[in-house]
C-alpha atoms as a PDB file:
ATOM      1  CA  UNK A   1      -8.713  10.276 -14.495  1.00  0.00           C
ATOM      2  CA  UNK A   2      -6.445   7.849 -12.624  1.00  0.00           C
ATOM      3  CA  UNK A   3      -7.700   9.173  -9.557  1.00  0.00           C
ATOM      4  CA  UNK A   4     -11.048   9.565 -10.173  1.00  0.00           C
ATOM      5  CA  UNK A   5     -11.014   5.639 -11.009  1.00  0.00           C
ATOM      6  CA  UNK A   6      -9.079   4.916  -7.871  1.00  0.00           C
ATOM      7  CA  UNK A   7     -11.470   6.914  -6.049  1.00  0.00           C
ATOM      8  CA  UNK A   8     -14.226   4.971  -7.282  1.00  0.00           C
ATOM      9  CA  UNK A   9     -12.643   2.061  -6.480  1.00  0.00           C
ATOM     10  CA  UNK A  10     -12.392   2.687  -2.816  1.00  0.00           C
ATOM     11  CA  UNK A  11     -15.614   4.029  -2.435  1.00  0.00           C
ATOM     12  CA  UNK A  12     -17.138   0.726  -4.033  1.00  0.00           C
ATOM     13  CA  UNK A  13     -14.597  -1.362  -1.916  1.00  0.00           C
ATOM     14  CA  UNK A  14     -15.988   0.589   1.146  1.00  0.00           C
ATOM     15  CA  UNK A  15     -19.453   0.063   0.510  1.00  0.00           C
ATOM     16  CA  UNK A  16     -19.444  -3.418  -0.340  1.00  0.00           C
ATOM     17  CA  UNK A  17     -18.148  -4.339   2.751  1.00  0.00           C
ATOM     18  CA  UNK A  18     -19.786  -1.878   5.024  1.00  0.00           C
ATOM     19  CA  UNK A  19     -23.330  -2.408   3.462  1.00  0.00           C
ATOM     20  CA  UNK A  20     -22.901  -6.607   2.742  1.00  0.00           C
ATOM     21  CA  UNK A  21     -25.720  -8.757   3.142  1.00  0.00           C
ATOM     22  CA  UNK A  22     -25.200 -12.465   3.573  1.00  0.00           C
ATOM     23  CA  UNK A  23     -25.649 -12.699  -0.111  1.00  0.00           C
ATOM     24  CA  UNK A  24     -25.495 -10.137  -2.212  1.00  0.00           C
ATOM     25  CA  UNK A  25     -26.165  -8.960  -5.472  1.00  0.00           C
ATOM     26  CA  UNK A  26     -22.673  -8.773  -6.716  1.00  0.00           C
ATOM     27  CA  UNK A  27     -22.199 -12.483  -5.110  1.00  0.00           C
ATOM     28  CA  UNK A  28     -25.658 -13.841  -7.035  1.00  0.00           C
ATOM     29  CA  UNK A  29     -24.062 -12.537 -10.269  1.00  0.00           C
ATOM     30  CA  UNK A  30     -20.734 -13.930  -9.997  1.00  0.00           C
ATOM     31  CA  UNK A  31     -22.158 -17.020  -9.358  1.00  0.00           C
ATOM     32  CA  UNK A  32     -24.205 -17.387 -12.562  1.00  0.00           C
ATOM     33  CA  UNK A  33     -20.620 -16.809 -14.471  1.00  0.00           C
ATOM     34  CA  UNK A  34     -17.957 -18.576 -16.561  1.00  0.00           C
ATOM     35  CA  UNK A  35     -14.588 -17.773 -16.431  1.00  0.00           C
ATOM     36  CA  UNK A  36     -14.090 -19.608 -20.075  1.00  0.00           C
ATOM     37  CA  UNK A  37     -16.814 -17.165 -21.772  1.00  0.00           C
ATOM     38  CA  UNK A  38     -15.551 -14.258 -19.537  1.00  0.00           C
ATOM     39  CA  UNK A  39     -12.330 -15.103 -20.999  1.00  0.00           C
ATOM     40  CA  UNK A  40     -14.167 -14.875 -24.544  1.00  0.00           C
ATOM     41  CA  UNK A  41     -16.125 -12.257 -24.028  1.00  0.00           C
ATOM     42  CA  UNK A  42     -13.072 -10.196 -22.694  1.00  0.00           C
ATOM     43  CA  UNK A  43     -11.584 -10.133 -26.261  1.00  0.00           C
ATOM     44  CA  UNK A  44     -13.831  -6.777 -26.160  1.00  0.00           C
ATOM     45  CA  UNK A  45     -12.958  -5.022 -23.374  1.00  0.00           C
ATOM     46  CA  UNK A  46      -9.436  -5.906 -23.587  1.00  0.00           C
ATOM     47  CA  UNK A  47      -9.363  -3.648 -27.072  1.00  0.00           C
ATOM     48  CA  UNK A  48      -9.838  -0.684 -25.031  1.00  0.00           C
ATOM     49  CA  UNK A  49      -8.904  -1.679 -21.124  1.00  0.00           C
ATOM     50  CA  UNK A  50      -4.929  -2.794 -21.851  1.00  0.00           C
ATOM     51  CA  UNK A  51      -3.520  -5.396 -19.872  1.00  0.00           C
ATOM     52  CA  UNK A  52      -0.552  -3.088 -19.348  1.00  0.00           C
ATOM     53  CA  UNK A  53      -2.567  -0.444 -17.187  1.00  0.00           C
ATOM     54  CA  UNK A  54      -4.117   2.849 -18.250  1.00  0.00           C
ATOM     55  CA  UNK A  55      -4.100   4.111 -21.762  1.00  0.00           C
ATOM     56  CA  UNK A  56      -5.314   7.462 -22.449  1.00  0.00           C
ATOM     57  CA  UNK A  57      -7.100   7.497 -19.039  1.00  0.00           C
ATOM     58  CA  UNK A  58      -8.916   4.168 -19.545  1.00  0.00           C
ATOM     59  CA  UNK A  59      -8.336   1.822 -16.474  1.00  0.00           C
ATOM     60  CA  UNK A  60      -6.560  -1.360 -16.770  1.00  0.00           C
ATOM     61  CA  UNK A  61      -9.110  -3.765 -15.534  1.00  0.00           C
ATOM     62  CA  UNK A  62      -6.992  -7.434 -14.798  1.00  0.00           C
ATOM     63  CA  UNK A  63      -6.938  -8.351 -10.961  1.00  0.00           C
ATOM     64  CA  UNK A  64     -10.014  -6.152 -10.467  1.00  0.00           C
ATOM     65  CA  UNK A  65     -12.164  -7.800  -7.804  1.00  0.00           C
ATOM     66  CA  UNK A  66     -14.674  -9.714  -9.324  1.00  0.00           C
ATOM     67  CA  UNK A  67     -17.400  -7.888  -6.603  1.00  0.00           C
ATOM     68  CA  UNK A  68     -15.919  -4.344  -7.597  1.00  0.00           C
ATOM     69  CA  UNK A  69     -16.291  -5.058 -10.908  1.00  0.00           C
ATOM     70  CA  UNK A  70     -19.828  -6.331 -10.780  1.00  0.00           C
ATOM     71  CA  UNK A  71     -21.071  -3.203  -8.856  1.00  0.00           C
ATOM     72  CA  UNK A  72     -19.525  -1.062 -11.428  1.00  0.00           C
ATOM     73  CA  UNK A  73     -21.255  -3.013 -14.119  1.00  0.00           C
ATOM     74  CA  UNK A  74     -24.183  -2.345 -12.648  1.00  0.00           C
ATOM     75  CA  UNK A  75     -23.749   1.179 -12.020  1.00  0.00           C
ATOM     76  CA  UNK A  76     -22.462   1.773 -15.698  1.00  0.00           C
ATOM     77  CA  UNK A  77     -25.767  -0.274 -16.882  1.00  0.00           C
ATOM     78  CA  UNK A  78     -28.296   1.678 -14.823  1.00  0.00           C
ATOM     79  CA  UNK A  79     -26.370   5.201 -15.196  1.00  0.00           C
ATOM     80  CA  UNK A  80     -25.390   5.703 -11.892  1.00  0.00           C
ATOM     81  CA  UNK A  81     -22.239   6.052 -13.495  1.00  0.00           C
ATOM     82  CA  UNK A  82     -21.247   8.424 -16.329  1.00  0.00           C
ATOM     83  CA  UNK A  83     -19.338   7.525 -19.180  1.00  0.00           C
ATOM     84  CA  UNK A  84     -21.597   6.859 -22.201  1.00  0.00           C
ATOM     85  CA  UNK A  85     -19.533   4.103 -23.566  1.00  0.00           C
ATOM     86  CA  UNK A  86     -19.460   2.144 -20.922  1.00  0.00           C
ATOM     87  CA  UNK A  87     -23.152   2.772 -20.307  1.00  0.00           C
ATOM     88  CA  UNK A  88     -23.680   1.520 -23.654  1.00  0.00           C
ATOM     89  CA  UNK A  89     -21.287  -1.432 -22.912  1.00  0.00           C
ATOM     90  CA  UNK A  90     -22.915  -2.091 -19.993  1.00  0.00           C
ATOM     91  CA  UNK A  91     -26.644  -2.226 -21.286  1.00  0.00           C
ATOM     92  CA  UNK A  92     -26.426  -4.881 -23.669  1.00  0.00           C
ATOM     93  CA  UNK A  93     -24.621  -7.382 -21.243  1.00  0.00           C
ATOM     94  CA  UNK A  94     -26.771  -9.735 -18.533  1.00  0.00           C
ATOM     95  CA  UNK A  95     -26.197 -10.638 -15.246  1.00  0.00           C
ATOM     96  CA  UNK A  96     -24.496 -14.134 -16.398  1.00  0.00           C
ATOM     97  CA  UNK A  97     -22.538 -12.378 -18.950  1.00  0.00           C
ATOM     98  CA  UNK A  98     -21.256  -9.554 -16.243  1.00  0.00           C
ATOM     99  CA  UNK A  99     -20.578 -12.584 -13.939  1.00  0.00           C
ATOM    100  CA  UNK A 100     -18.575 -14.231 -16.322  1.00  0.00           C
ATOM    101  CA  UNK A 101     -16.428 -10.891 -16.907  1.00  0.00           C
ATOM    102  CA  UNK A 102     -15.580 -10.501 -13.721  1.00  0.00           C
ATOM    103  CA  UNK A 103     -14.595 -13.830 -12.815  1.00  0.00           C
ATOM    104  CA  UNK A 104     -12.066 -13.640 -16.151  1.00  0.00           C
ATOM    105  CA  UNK A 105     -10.627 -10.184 -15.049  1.00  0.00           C
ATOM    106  CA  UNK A 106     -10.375 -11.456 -11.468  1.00  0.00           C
ATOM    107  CA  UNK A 107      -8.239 -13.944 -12.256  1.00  0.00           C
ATOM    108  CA  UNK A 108      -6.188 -12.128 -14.465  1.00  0.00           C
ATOM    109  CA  UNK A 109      -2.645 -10.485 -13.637  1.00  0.00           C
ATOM    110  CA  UNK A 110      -3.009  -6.993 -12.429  1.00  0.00           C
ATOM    111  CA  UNK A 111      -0.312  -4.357 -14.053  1.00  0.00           C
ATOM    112  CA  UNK A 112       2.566  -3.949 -11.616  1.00  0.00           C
ATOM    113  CA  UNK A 113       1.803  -0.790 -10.889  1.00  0.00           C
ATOM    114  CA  UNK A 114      -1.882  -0.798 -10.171  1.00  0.00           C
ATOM    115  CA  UNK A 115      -3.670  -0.754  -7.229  1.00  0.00           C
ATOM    116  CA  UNK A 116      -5.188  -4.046  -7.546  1.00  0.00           C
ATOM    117  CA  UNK A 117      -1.502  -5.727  -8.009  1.00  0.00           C
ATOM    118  CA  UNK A 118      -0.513  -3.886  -4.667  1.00  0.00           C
ATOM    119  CA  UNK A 119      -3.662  -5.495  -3.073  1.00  0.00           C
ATOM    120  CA  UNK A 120      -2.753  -9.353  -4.130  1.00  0.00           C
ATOM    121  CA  UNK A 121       0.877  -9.087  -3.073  1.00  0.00           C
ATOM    122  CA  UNK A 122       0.228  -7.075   0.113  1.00  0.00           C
ATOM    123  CA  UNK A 123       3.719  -4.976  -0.628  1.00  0.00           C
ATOM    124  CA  UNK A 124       1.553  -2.412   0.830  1.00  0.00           C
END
C-alpha cells in the first residue's frame, strides 16, 4: 500500500508539472483556503492519517504538497480514484474547504521517514 501511495504520488508530482498551466486548478483552490480552518478541519483526517506516518496502510499526510494534495482531492471526489472512504470524504468537502486542507497539511511536519520529509530537507 506504501508503494502504491508513493506511486501515486510521483505520478501526480509528474503531471502537475509536465501538464501546468499558468494557473491551474490546484493553484485556484489553494488560493480560496485558510490554513486556520484547514487546521480545524484537519481534526478529521488526522483521526485516521497519523502524524507519525502510515498506520495500517493509511498514508501519513503532513508535508504533503499542498498541489499534490489538491489533485488527489479531486480525484478522490470525482472517482478517479478508488477508495470509497475517501471518495465519500472527498464529496462532501468544496473547493475552499480542500484549499484550506492542503494549505494546513502543507505546512505541517512530514514523518521522518516519509517521502515528503526527504523532499523538504533535500537529504536526498
Amino acid at each position: 500500500m506504501k508503494i502504491l501511495v508513493f506511486v501515486i504520488f510521483l505520478l501526480t508530482s509528474f503531471c502537475k508539472f509536465a501538464f501546468s498551466e499558468e494557473h491551474s486548478d490546484e493553484q485556484q483552490i489553494i488560493e480560496m483556503g485558510d490554513i486556520e480552518y484547514g487546521q480545524y478541519l484537519g481534526a478529521e483526517c488526522a483521526s485516521c492519517h497519523q502524524q507519525t506516518g502510515a498506520s495500517e496502510g493509511i498514508p501519513a499526510i503532513n508535508g504533503m504538497d499542498a498541489e499534490v494534495f489538491v489533485a488527489l482531492m479531486l480525484a478522490y471526489r470525482s472517482k478517479e480514484m478508488e477508495n470509497p472512504v475517501m471518495q465519500m470524504i472527498a464529496g462532501r468537502l468544496d473547493d475552499e474547504q480542500i484549499g484550506s486542507l492542503a494549505l494546513y497539511f502543507s505546512q505541517l511536519e512530514p514523518p521522518k521517514w516519509s517521502y515528503f520529509h526527504l523532499l523538504k530537507s533535500k537529504s536526498w
